[in-house]
C-alpha atoms as a PDB file:
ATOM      1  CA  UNK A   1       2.018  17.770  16.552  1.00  0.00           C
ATOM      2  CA  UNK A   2       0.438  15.384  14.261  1.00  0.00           C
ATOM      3  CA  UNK A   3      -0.758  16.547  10.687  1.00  0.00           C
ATOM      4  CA  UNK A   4      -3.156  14.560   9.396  1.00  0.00           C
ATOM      5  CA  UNK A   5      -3.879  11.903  12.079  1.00  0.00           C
ATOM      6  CA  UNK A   6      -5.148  12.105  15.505  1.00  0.00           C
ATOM      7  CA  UNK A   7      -2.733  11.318  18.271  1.00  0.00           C
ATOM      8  CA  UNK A   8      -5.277   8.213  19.294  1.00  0.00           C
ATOM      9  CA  UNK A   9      -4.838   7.243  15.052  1.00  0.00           C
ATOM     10  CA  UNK A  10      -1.745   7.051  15.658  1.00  0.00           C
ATOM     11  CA  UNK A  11      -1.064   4.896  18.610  1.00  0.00           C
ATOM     12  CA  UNK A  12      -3.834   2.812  17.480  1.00  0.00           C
ATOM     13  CA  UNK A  13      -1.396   2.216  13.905  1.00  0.00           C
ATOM     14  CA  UNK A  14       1.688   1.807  16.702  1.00  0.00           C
ATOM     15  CA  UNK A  15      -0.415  -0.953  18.266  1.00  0.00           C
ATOM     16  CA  UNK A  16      -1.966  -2.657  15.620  1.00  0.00           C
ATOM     17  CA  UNK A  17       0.614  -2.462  12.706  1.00  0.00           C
ATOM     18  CA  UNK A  18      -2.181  -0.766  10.241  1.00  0.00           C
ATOM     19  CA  UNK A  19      -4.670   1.973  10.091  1.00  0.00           C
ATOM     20  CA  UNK A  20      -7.546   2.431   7.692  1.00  0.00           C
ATOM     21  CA  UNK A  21      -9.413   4.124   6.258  1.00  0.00           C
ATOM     22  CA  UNK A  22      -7.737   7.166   6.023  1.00  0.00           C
ATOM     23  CA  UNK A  23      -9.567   9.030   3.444  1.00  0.00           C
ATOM     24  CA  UNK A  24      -6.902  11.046   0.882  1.00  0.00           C
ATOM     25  CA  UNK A  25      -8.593  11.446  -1.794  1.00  0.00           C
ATOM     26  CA  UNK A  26     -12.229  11.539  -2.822  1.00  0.00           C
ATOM     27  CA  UNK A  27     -14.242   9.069  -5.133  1.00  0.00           C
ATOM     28  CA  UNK A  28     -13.725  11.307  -8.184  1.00  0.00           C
ATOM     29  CA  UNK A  29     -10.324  11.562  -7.647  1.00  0.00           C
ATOM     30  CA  UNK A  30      -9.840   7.731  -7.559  1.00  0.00           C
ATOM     31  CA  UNK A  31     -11.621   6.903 -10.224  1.00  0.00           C
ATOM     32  CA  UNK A  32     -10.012  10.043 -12.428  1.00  0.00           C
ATOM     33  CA  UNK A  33      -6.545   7.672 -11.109  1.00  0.00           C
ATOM     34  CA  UNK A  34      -8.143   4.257 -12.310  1.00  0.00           C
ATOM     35  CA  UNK A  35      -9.048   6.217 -15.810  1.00  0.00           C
ATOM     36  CA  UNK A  36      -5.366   6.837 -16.258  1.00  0.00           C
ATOM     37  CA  UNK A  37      -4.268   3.638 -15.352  1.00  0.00           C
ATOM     38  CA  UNK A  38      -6.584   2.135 -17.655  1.00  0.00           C
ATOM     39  CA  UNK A  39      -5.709   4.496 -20.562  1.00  0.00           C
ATOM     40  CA  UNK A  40      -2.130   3.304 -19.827  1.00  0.00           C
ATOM     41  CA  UNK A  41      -2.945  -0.118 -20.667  1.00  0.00           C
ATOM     42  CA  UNK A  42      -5.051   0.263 -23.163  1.00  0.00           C
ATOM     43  CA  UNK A  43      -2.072   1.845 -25.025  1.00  0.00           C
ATOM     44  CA  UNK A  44       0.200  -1.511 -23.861  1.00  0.00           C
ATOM     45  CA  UNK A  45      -3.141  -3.479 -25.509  1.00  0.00           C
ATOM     46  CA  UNK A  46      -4.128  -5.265 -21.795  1.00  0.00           C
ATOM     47  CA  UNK A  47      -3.164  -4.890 -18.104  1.00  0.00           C
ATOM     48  CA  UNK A  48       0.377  -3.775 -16.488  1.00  0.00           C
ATOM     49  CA  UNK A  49       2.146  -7.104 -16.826  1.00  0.00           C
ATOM     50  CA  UNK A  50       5.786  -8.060 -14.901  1.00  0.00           C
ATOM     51  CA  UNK A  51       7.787  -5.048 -14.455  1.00  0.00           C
ATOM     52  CA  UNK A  52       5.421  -2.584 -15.526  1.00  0.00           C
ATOM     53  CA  UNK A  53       3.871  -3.353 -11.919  1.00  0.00           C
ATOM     54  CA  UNK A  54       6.826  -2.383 -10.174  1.00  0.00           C
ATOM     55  CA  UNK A  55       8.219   1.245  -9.280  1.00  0.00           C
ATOM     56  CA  UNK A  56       5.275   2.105 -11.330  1.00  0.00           C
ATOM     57  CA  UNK A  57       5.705   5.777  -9.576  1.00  0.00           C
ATOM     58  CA  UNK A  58       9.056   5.850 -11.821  1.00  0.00           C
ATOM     59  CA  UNK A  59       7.358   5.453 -15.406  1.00  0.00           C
ATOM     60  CA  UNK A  60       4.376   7.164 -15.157  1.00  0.00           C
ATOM     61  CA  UNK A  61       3.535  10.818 -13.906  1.00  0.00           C
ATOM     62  CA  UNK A  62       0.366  10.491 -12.466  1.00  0.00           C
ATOM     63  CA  UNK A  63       1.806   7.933 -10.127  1.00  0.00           C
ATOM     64  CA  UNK A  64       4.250  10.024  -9.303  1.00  0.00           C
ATOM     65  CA  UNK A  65       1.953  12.611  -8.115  1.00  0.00           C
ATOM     66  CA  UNK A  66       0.199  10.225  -6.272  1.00  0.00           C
ATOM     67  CA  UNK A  67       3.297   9.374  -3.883  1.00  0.00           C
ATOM     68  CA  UNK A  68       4.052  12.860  -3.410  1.00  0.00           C
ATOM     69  CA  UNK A  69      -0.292  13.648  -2.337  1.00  0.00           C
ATOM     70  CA  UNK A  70      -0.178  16.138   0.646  1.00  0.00           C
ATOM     71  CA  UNK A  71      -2.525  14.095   2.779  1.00  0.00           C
ATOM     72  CA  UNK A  72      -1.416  10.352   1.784  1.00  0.00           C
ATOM     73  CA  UNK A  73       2.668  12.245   3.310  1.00  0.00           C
ATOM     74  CA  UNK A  74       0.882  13.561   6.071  1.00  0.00           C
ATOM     75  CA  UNK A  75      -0.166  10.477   7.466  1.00  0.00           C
ATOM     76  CA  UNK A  76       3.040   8.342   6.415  1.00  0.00           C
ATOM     77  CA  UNK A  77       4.907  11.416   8.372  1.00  0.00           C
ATOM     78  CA  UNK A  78       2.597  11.158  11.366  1.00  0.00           C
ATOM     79  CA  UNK A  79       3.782   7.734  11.801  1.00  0.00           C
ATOM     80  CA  UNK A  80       6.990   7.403  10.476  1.00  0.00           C
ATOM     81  CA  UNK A  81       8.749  11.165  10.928  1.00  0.00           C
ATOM     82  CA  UNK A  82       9.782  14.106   8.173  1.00  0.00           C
ATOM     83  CA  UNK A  83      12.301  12.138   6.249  1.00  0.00           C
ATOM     84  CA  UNK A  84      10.526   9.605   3.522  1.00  0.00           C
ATOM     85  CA  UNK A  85      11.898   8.101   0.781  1.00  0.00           C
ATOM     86  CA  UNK A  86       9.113   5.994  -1.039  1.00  0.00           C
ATOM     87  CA  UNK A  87      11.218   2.601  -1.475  1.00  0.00           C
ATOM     88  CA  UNK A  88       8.550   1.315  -4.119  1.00  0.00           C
ATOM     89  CA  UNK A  89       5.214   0.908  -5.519  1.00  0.00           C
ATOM     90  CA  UNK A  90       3.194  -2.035  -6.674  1.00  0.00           C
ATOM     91  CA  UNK A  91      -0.102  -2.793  -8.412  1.00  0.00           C
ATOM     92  CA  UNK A  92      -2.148  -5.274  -7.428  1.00  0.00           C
ATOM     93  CA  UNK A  93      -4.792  -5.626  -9.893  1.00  0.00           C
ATOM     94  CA  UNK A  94      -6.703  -8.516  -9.826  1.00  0.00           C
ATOM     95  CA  UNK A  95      -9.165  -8.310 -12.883  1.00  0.00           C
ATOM     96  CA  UNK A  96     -12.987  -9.489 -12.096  1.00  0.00           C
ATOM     97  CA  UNK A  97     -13.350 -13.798 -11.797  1.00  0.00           C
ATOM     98  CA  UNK A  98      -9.577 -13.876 -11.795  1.00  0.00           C
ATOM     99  CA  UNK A  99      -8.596 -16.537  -9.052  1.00  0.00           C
ATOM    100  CA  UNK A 100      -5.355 -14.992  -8.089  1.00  0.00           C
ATOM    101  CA  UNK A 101      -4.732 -13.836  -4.895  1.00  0.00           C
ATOM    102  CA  UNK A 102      -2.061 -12.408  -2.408  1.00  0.00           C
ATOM    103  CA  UNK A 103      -0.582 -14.703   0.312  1.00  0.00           C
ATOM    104  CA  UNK A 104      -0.605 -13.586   4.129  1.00  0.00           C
ATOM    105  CA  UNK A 105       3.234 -11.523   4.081  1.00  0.00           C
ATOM    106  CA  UNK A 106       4.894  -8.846   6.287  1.00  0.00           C
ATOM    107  CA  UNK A 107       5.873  -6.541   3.671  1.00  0.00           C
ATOM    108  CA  UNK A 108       9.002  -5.786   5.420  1.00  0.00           C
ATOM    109  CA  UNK A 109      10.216  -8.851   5.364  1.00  0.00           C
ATOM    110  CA  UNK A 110      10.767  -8.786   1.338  1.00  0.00           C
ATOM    111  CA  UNK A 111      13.115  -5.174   1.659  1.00  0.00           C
ATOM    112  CA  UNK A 112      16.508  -6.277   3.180  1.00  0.00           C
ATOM    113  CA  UNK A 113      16.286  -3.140   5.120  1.00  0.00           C
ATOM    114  CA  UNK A 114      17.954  -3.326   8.809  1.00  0.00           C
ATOM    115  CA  UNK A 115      14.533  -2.017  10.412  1.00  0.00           C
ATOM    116  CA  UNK A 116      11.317  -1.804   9.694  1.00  0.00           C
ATOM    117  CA  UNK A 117      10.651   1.068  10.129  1.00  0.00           C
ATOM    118  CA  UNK A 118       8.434   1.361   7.132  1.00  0.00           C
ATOM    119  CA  UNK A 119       4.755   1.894   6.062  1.00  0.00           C
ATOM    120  CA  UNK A 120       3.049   0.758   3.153  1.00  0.00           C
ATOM    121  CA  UNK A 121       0.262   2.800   2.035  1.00  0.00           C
ATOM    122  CA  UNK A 122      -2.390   1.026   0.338  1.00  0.00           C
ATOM    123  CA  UNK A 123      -4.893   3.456  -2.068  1.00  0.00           C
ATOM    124  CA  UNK A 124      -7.703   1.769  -3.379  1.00  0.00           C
ATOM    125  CA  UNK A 125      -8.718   2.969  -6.862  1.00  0.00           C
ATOM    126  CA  UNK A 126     -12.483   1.283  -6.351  1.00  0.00           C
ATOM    127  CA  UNK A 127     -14.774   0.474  -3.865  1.00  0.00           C
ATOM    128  CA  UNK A 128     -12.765  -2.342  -1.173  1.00  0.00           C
ATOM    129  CA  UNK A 129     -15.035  -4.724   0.259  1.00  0.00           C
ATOM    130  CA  UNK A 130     -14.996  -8.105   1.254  1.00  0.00           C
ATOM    131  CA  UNK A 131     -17.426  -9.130  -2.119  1.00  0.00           C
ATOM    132  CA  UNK A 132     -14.588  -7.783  -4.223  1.00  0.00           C
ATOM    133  CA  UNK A 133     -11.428  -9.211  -2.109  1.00  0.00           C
ATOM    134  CA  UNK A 134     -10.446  -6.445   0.301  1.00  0.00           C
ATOM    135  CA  UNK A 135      -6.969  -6.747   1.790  1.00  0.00           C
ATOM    136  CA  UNK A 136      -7.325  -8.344   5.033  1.00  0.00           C
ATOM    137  CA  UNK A 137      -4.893  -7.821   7.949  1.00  0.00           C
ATOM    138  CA  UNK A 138      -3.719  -9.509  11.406  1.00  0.00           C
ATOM    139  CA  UNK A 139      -4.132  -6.744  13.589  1.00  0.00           C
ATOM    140  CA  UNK A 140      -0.610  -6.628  15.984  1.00  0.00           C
ATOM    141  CA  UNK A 141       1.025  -9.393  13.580  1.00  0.00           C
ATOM    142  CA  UNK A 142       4.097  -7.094  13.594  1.00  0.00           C
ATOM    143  CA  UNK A 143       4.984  -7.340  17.041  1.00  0.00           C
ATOM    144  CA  UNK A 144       5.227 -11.118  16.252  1.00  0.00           C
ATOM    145  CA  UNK A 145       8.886 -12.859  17.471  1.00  0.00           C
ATOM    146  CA  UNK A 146       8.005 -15.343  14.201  1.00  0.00           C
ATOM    147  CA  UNK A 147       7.865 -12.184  11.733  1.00  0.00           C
ATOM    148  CA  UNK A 148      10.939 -10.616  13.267  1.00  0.00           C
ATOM    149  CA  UNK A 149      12.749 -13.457  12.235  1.00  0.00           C
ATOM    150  CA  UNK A 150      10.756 -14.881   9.880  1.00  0.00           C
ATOM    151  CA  UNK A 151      12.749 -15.951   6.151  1.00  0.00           C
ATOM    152  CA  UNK A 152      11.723 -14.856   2.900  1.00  0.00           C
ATOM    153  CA  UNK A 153       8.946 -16.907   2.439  1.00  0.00           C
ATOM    154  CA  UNK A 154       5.441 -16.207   3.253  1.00  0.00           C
ATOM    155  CA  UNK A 155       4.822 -19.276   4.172  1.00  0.00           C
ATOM    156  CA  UNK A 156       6.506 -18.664   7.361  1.00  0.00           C
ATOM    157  CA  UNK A 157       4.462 -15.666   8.445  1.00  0.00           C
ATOM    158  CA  UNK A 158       1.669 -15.544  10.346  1.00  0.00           C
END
């Protein structure tokens, strides 16, 4: 029996590769989240920068509460089973007027791991619309022969 998700939630995510929103927290919460993320670099004088952005979870606490949330494991279990291991986390910040962006990419392809049998939950710290560059995603992209075999680069995947 499913915890968080509905059984329909959940072979809608089997079918589609993604599911969203799922609500885990509420707006205080996040923005109580961005506060400490933006104390944390106002200590480092400016934003995370190179490996700071990387197994974040692993330096600072309030990250690591956030991979352990209740609700955010209840949905990553309803999908993916009891036994989780969270592999990594990464910030994505891009800063208002910065030009950077995010190619199209299968995040599996960048693990190594023998299957994909993965999720990657995605917590927006502010409101995510398309004005502000929401993530956009290629519903059923992950049934795609190209991504199963698809290199390293993200050039190759559609």
């Amino acid at each position: 029996m499913p915890r968080l998700l509905s059984e329909a939630q959940i072979a809608r995510y089997r079918e589609e590769g993604y599911l969203a929103p799922i609500r885990i927290m509420d707006e205080e919460a996040a923005l109580a989240l961005r506060a400490e993320l933006e104390a944390v670099e106002a200590r480092m004088g400016g934003p995370l920068r190179g490996d700071l952005r990387h197994k974040s979870h692993l330096l600072f606490p309030f990250l690591a509460d956030l991979v352990r949330d209740p609700l955010l494991l209840d949905a990553i279990e309803d999908v993916l089973g009891p036994d989780l291991l969270c592999w990594n986390s990464n910030f994505f910040i891009k800063e208002a007027a910065n030009p950077a962006f995010v190619s199209w990419h299968q995040d599996s392809t960048y693990w190594g791991l023998s299957a994909p049998e993965v999720a990657t939950a995605w917590v927006a710290l502010t409101p995510s619309t398309a004005a502000n560059g929401a993530m956009a995603v290629l519903p059923g992209s992950h049934k795609s022969d190209q991504i199963r075999t698809a290199t390293r680069s993200t050039a190759t995947i559609s």
